[in-house]
PDB file of N, CA and C in Angstrom:
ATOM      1  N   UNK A   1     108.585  91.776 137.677  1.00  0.00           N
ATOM      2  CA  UNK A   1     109.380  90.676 137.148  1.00  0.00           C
ATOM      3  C   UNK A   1     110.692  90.511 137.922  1.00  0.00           C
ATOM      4  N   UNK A   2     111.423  91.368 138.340  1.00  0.00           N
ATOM      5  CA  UNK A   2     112.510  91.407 138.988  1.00  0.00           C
ATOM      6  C   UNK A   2     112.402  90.735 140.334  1.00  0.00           C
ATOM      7  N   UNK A   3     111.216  91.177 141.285  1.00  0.00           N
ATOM      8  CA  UNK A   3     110.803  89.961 142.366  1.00  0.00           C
ATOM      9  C   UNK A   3     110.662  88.930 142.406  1.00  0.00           C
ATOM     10  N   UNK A   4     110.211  88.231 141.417  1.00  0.00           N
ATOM     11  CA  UNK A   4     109.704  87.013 140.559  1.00  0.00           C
ATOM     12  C   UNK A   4     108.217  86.757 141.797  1.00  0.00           C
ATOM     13  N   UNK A   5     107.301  87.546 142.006  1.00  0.00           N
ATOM     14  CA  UNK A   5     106.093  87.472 142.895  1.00  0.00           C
ATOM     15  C   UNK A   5     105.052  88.124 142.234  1.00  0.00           C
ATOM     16  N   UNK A   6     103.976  87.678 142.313  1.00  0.00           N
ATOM     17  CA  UNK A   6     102.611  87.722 141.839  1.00  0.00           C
ATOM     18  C   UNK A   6     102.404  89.403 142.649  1.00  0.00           C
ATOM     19  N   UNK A   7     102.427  90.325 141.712  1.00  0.00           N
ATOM     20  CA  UNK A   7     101.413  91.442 142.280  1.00  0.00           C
ATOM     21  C   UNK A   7     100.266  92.128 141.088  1.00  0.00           C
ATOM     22  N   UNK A   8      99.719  93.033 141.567  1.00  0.00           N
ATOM     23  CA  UNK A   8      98.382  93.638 141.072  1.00  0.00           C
ATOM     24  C   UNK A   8      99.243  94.479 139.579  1.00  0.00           C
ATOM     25  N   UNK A   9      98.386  94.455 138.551  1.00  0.00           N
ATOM     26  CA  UNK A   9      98.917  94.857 137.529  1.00  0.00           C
ATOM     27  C   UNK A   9      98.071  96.536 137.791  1.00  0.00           C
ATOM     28  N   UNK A  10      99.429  97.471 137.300  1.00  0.00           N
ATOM     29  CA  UNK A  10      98.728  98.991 137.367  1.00  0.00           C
ATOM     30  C   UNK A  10      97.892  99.383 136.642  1.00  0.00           C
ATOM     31  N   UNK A  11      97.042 100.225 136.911  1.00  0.00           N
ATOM     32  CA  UNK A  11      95.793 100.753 136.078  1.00  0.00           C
ATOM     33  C   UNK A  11      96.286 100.715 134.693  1.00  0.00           C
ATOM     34  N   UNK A  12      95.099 100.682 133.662  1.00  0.00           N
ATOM     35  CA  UNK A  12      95.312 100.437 132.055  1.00  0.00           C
ATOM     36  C   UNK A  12      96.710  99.610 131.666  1.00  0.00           C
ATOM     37  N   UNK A  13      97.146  98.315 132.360  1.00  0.00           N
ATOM     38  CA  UNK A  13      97.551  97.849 132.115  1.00  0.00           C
ATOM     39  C   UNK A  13      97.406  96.154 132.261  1.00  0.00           C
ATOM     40  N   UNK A  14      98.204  95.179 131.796  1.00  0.00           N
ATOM     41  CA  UNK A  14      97.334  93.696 132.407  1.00  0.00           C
ATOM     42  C   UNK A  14      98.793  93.397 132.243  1.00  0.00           C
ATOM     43  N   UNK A  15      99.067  91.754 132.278  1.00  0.00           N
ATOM     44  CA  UNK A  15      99.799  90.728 132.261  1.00  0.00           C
ATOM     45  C   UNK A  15      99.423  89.473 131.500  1.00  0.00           C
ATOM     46  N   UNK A  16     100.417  89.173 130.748  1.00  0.00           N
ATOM     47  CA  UNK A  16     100.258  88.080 129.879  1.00  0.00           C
ATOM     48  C   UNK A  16     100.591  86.791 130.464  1.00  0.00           C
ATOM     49  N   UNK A  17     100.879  86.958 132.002  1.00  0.00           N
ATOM     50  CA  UNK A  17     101.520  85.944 132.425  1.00  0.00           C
ATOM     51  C   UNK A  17     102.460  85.426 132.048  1.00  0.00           C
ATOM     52  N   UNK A  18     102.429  84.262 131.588  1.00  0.00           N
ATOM     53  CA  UNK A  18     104.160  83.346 131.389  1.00  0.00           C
ATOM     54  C   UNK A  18     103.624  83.509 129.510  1.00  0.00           C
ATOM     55  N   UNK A  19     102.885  84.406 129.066  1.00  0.00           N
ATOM     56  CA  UNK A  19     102.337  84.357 127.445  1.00  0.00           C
ATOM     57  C   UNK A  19     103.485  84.998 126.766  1.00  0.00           C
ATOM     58  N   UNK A  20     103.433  85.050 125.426  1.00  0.00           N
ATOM     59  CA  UNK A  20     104.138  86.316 124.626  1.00  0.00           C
ATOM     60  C   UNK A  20     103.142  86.781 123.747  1.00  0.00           C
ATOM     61  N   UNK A  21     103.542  88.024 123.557  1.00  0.00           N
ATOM     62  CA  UNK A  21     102.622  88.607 122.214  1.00  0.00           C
ATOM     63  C   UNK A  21     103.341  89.091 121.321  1.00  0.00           C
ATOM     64  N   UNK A  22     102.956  88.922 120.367  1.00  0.00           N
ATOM     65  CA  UNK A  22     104.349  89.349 119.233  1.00  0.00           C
ATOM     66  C   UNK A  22     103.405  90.959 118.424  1.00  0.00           C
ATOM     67  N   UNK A  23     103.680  91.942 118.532  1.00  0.00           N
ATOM     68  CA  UNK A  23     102.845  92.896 117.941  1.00  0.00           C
ATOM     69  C   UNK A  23     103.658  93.972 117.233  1.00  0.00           C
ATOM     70  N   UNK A  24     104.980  93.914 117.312  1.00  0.00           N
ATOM     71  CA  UNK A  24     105.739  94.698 117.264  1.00  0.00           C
ATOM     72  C   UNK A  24     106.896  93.915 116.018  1.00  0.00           C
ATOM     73  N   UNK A  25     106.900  94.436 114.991  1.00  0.00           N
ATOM     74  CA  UNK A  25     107.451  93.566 113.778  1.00  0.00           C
ATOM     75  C   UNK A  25     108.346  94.263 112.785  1.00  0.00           C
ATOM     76  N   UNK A  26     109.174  94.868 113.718  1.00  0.00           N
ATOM     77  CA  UNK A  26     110.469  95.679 113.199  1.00  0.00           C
ATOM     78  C   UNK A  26     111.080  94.505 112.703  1.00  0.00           C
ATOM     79  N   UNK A  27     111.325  93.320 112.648  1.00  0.00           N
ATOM     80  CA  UNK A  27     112.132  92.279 112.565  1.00  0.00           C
ATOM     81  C   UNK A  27     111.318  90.700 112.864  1.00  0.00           C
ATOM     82  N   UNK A  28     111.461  89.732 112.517  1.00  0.00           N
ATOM     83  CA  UNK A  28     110.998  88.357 112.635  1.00  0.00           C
ATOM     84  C   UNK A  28     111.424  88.041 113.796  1.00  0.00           C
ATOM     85  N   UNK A  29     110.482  87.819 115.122  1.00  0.00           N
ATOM     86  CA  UNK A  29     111.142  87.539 115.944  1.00  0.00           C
ATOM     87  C   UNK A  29     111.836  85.940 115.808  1.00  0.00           C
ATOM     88  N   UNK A  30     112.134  86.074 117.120  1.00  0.00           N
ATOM     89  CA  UNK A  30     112.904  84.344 117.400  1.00  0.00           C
ATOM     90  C   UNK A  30     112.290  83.070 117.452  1.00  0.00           C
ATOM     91  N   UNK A  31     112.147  82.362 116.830  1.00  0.00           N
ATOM     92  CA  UNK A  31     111.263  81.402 116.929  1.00  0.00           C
ATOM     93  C   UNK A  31     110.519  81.303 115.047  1.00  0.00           C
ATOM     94  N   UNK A  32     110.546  82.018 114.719  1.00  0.00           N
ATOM     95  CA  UNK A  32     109.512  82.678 113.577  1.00  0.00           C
ATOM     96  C   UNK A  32     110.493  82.216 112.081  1.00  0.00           C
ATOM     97  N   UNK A  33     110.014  81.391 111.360  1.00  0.00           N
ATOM     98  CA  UNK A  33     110.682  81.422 109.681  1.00  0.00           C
ATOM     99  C   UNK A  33     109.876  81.233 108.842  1.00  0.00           C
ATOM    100  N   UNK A  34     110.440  81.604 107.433  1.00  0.00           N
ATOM    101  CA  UNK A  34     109.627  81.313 106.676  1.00  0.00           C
ATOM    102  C   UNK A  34     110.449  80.083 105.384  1.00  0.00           C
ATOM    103  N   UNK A  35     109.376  79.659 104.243  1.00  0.00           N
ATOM    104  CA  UNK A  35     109.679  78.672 103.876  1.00  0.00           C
ATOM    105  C   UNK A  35     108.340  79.428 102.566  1.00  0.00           C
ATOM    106  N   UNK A  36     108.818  79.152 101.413  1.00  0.00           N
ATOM    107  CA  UNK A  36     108.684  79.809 100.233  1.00  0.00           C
ATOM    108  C   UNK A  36     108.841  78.746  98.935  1.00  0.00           C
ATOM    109  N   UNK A  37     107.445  78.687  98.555  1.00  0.00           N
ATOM    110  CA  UNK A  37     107.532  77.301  97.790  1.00  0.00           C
ATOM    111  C   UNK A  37     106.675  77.718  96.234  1.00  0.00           C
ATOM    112  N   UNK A  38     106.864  77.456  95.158  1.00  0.00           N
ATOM    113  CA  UNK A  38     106.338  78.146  93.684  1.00  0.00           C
ATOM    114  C   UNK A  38     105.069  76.902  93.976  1.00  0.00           C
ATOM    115  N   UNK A  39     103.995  77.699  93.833  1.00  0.00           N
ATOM    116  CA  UNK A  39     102.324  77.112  93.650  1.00  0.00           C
ATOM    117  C   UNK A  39     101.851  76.807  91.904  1.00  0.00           C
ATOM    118  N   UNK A  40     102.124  75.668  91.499  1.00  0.00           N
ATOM    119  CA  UNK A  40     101.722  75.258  90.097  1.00  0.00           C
ATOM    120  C   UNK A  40     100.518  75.707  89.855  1.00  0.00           C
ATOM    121  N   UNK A  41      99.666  76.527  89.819  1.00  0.00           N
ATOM    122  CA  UNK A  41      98.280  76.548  89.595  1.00  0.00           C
ATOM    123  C   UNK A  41      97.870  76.935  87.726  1.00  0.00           C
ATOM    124  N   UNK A  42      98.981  77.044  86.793  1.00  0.00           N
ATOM    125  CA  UNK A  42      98.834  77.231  85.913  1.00  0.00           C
ATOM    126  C   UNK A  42      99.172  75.764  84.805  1.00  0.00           C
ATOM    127  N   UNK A  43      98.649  75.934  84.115  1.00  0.00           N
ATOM    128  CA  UNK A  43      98.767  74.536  83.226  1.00  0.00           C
ATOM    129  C   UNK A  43      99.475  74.956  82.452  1.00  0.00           C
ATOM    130  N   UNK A  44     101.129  74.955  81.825  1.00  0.00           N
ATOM    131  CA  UNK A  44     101.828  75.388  80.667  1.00  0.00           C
ATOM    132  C   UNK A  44     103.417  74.575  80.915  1.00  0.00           C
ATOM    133  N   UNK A  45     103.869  75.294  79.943  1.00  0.00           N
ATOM    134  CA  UNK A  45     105.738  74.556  80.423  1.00  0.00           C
ATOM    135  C   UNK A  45     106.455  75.070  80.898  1.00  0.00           C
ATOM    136  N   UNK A  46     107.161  74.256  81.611  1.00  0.00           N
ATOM    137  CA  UNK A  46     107.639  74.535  82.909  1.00  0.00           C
ATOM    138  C   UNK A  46     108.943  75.799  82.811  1.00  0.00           C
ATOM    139  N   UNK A  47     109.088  76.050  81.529  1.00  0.00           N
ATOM    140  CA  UNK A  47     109.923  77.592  81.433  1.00  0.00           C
ATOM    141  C   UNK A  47     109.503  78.170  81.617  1.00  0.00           C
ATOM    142  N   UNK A  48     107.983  78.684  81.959  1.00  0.00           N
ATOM    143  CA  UNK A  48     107.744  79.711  81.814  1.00  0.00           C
ATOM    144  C   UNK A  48     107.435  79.989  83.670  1.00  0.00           C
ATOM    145  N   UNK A  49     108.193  79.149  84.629  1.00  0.00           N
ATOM    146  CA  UNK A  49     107.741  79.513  85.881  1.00  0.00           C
ATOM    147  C   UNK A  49     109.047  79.771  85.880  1.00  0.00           C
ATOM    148  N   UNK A  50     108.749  80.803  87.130  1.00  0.00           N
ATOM    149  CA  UNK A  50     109.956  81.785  87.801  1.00  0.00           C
ATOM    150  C   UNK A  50     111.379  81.080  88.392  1.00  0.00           C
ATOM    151  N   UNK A  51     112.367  81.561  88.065  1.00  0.00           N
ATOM    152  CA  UNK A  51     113.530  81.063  88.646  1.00  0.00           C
ATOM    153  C   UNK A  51     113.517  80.120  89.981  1.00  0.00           C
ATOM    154  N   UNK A  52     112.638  80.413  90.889  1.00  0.00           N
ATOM    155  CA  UNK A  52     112.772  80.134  92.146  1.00  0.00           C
ATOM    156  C   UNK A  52     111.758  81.487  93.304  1.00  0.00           C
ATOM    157  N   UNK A  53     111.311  81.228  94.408  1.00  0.00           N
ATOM    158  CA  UNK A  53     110.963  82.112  95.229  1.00  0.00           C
ATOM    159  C   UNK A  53     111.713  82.789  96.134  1.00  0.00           C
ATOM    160  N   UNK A  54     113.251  82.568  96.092  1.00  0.00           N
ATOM    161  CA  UNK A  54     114.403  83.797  96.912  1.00  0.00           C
ATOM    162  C   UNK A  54     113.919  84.938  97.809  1.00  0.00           C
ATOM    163  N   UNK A  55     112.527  85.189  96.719  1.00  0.00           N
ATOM    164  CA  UNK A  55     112.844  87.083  97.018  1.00  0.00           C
ATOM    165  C   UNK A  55     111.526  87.156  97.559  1.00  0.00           C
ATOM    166  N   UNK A  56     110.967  85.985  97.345  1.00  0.00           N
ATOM    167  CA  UNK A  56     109.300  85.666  98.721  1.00  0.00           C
ATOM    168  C   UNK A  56     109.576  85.220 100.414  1.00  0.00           C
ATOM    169  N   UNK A  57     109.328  86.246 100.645  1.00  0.00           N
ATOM    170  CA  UNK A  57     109.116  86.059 102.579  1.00  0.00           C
ATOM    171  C   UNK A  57     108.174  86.831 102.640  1.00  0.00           C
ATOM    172  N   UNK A  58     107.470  86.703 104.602  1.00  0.00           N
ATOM    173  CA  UNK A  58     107.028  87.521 105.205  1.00  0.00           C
ATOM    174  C   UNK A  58     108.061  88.426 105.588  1.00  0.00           C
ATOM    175  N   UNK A  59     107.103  90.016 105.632  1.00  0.00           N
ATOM    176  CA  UNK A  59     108.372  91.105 105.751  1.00  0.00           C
ATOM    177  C   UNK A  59     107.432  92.280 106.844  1.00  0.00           C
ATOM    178  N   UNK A  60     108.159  92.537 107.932  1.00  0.00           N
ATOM    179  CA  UNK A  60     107.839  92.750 108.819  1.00  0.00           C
ATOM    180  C   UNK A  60     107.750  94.242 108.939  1.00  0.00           C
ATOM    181  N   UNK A  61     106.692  95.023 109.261  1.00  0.00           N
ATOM    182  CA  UNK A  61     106.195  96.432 108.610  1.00  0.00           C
ATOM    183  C   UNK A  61     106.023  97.127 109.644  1.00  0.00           C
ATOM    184  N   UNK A  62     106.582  97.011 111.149  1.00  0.00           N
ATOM    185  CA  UNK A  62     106.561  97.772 111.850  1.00  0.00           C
ATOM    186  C   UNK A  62     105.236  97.098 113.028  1.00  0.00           C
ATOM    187  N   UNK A  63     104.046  97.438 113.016  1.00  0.00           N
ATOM    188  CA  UNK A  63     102.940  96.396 113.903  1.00  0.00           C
ATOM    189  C   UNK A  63     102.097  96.169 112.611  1.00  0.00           C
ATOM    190  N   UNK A  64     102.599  95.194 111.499  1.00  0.00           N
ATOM    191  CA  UNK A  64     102.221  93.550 111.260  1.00  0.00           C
ATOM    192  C   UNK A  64     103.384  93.777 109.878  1.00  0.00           C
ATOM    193  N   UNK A  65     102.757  92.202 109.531  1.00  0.00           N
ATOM    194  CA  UNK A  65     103.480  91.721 108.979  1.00  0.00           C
ATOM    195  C   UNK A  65     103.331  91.243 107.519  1.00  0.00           C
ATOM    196  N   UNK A  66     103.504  91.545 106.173  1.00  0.00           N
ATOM    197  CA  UNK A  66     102.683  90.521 105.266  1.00  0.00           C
ATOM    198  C   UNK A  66     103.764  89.676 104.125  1.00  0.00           C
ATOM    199  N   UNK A  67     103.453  89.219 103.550  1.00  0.00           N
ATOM    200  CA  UNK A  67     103.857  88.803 102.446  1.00  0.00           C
ATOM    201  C   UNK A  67     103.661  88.906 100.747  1.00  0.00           C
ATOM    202  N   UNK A  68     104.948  88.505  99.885  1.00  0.00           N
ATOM    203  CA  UNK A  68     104.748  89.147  98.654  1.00  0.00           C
ATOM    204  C   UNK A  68     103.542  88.972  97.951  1.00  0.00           C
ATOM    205  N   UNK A  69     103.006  89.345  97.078  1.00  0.00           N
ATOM    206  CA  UNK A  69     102.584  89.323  96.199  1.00  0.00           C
ATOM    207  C   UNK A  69     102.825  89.035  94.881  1.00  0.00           C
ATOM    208  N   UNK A  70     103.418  87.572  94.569  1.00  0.00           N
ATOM    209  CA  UNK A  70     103.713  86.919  93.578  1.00  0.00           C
ATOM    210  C   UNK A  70     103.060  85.537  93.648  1.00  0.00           C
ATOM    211  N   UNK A  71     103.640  84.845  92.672  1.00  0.00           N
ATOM    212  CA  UNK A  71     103.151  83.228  92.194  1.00  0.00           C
ATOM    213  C   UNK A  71     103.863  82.055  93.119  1.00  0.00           C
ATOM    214  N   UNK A  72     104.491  82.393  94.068  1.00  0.00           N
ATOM    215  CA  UNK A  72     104.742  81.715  95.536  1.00  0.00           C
ATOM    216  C   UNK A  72     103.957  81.868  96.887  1.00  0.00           C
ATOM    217  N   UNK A  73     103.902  80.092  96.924  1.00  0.00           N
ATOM    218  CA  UNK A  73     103.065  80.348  98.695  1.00  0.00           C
ATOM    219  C   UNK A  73     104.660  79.963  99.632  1.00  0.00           C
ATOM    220  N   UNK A  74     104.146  81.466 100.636  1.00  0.00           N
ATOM    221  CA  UNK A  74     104.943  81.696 101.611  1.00  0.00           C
ATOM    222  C   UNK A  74     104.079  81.694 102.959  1.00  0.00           C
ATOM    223  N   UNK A  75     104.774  80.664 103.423  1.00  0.00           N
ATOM    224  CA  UNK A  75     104.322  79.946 104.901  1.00  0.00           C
ATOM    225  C   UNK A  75     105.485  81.076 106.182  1.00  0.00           C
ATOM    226  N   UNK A  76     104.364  81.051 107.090  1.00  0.00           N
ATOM    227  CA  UNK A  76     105.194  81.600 108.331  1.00  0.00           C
ATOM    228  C   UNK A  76     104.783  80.778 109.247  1.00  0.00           C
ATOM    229  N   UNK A  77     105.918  80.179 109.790  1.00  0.00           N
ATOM    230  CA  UNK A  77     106.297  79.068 110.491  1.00  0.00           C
ATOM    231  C   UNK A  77     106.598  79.698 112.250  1.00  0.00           C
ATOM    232  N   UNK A  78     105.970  79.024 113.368  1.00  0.00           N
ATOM    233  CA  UNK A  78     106.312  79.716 114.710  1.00  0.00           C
ATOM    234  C   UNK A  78     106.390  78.571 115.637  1.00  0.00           C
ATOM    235  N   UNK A  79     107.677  78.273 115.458  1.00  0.00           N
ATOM    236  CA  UNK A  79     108.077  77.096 116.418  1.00  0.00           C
ATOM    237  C   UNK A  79     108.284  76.738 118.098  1.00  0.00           C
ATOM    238  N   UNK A  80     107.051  75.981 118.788  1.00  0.00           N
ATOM    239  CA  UNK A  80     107.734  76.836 119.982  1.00  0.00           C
ATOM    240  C   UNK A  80     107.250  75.253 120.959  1.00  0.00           C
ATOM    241  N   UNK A  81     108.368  75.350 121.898  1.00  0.00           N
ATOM    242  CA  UNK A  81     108.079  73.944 122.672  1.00  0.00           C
ATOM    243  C   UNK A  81     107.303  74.315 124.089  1.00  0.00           C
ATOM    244  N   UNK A  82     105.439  73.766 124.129  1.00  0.00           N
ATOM    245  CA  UNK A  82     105.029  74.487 125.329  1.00  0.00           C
ATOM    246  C   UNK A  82     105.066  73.793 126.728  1.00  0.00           C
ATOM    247  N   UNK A  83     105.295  74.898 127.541  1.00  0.00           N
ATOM    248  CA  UNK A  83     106.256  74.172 129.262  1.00  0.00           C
ATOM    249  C   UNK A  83     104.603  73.593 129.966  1.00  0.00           C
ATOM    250  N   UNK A  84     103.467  74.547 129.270  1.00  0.00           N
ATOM    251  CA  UNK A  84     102.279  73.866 130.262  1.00  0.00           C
ATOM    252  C   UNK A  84     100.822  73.503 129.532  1.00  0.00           C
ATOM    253  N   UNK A  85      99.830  73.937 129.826  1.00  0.00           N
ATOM    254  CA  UNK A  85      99.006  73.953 128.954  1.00  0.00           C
ATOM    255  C   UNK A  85      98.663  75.214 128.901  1.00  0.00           C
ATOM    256  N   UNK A  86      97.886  75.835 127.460  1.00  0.00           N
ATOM    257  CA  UNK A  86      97.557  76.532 127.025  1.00  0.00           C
ATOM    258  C   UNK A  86      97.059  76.706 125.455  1.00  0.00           C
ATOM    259  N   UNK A  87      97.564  77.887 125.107  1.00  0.00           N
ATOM    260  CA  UNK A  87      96.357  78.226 123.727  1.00  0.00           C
ATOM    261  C   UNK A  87      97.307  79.129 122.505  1.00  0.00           C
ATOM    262  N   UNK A  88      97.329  78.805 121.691  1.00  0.00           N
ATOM    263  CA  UNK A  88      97.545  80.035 120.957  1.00  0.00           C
ATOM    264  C   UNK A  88      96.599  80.865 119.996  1.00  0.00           C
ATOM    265  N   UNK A  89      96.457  82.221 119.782  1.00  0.00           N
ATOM    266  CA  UNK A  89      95.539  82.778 119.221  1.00  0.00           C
ATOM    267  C   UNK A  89      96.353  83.673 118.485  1.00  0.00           C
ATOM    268  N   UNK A  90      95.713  83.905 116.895  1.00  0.00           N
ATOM    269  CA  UNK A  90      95.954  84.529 115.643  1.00  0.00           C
ATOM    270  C   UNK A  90      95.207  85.689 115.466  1.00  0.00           C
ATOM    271  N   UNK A  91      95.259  87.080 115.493  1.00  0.00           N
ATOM    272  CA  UNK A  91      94.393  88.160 114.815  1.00  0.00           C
ATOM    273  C   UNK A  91      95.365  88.201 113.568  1.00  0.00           C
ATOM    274  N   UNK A  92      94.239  88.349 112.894  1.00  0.00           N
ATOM    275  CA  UNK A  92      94.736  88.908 111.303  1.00  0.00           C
ATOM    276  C   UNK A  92      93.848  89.455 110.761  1.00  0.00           C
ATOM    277  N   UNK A  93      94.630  89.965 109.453  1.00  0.00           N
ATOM    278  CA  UNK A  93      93.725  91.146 108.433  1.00  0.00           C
ATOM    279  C   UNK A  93      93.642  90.483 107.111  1.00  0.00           C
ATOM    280  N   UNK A  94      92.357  90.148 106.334  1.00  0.00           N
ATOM    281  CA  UNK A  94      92.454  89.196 105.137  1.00  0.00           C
ATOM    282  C   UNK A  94      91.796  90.381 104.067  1.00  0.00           C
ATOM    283  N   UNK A  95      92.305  90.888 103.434  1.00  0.00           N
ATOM    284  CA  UNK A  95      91.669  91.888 102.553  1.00  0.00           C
ATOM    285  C   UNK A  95      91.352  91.566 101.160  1.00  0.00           C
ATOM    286  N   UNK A  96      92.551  90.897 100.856  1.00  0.00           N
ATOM    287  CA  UNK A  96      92.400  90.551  99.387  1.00  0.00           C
ATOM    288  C   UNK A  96      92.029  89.018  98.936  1.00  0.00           C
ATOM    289  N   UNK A  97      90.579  88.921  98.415  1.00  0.00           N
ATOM    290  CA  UNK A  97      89.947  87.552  98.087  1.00  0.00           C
ATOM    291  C   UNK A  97      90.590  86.740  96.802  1.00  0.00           C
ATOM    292  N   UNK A  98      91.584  87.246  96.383  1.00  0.00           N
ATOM    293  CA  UNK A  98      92.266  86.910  95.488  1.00  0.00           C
ATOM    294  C   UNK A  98      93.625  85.995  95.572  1.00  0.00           C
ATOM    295  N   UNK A  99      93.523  85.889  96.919  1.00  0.00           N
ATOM    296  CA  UNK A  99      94.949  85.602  97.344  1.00  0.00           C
ATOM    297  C   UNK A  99      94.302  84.086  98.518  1.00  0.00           C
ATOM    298  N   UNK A 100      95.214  83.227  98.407  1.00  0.00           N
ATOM    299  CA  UNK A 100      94.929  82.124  99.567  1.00  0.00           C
ATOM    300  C   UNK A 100      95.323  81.936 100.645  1.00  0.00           C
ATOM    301  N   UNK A 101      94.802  81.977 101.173  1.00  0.00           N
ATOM    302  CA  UNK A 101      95.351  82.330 103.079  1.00  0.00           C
ATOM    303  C   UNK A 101      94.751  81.075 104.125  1.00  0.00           C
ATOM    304  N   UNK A 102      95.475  80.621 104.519  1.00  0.00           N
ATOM    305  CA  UNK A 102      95.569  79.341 105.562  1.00  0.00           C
ATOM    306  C   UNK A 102      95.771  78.903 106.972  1.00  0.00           C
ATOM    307  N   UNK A 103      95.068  78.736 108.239  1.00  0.00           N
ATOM    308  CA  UNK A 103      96.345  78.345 108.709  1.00  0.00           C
ATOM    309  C   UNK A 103      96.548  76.760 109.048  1.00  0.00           C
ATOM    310  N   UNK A 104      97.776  76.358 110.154  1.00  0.00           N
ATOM    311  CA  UNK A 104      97.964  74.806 109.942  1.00  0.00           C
ATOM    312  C   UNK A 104      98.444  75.482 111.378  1.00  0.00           C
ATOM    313  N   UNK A 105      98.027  74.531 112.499  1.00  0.00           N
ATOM    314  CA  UNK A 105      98.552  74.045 113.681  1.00  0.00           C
ATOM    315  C   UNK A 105      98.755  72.582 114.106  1.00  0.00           C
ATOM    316  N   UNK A 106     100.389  72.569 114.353  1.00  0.00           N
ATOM    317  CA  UNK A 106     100.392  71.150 114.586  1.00  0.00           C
ATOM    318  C   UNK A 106     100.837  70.980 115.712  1.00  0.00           C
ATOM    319  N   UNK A 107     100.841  70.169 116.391  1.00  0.00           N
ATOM    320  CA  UNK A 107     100.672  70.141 117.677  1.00  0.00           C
ATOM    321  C   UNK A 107     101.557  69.013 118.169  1.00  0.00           C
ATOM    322  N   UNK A 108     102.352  68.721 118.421  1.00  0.00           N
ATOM    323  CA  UNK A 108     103.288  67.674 118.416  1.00  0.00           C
ATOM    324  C   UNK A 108     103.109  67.325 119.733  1.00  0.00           C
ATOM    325  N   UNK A 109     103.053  67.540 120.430  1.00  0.00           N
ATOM    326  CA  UNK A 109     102.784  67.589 122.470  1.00  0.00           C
ATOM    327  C   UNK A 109     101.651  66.869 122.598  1.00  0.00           C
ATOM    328  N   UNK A 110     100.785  66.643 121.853  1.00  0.00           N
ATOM    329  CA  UNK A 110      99.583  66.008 122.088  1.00  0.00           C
ATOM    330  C   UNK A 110      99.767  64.786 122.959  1.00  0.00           C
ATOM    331  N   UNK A 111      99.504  64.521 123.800  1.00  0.00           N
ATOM    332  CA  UNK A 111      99.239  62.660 124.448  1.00  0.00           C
ATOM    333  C   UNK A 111      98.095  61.893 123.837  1.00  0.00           C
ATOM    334  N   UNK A 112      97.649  62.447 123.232  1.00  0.00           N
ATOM    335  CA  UNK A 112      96.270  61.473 122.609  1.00  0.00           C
ATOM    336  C   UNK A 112      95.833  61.529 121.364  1.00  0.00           C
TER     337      UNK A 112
END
């Protein structure tokens, strides 16, 4: 990187090229927010829903990441303006069928 020149990547190792990988989740990186919204899915009056979702985020666990486990959907948001073409790709872990899990890519760059 310091050359800024194309050479051979060393054994057991590769290059992401001009990519990032985010795998490492001591902290939310840059680019990354969340947005925490109470999911009506119950039919009753409206006292009896929670103050607000404050205390719902994604919370970052070292290599990944999850979110609370309450009566709020919490979105993780990854904002990023791209310089060429390319791709983005998601691994994740879905364990619990009890819970609703989504994703949404929007694509604003599109020409067509």
């Amino acid at each position: 990187m310091k050359n800024q020149v194309c050479s051979k990547c060393g054994e057991g190792t590769y290059s992401l090229g001009s990519g990032i990988k985010f795998d490492e989740w001591d902290e939310l990186p840059a680019g990354f927010s969340n947005i925490a919204t109470f999911m009506d899915t119950v039919v009753g009056p409206s006292d009896s829903r929670p103050d607000g979702c404050n205390n719902s985020s994604w919370i970052p666990r070292g290599n990944y990441i999850e979110s609370n486990r309450d009566d709020c959907t919490v979105s993780l948001i990854y904002a990023v303006h791209l310089k060429k073409s390319g791709y983005v790709f998601f691994e994740y872990q879905y364990v619990d069928n009890n819970i609703f899990f989504e994703f949404f890519i929007q694509n604003d760059q599109c020409q067509e």
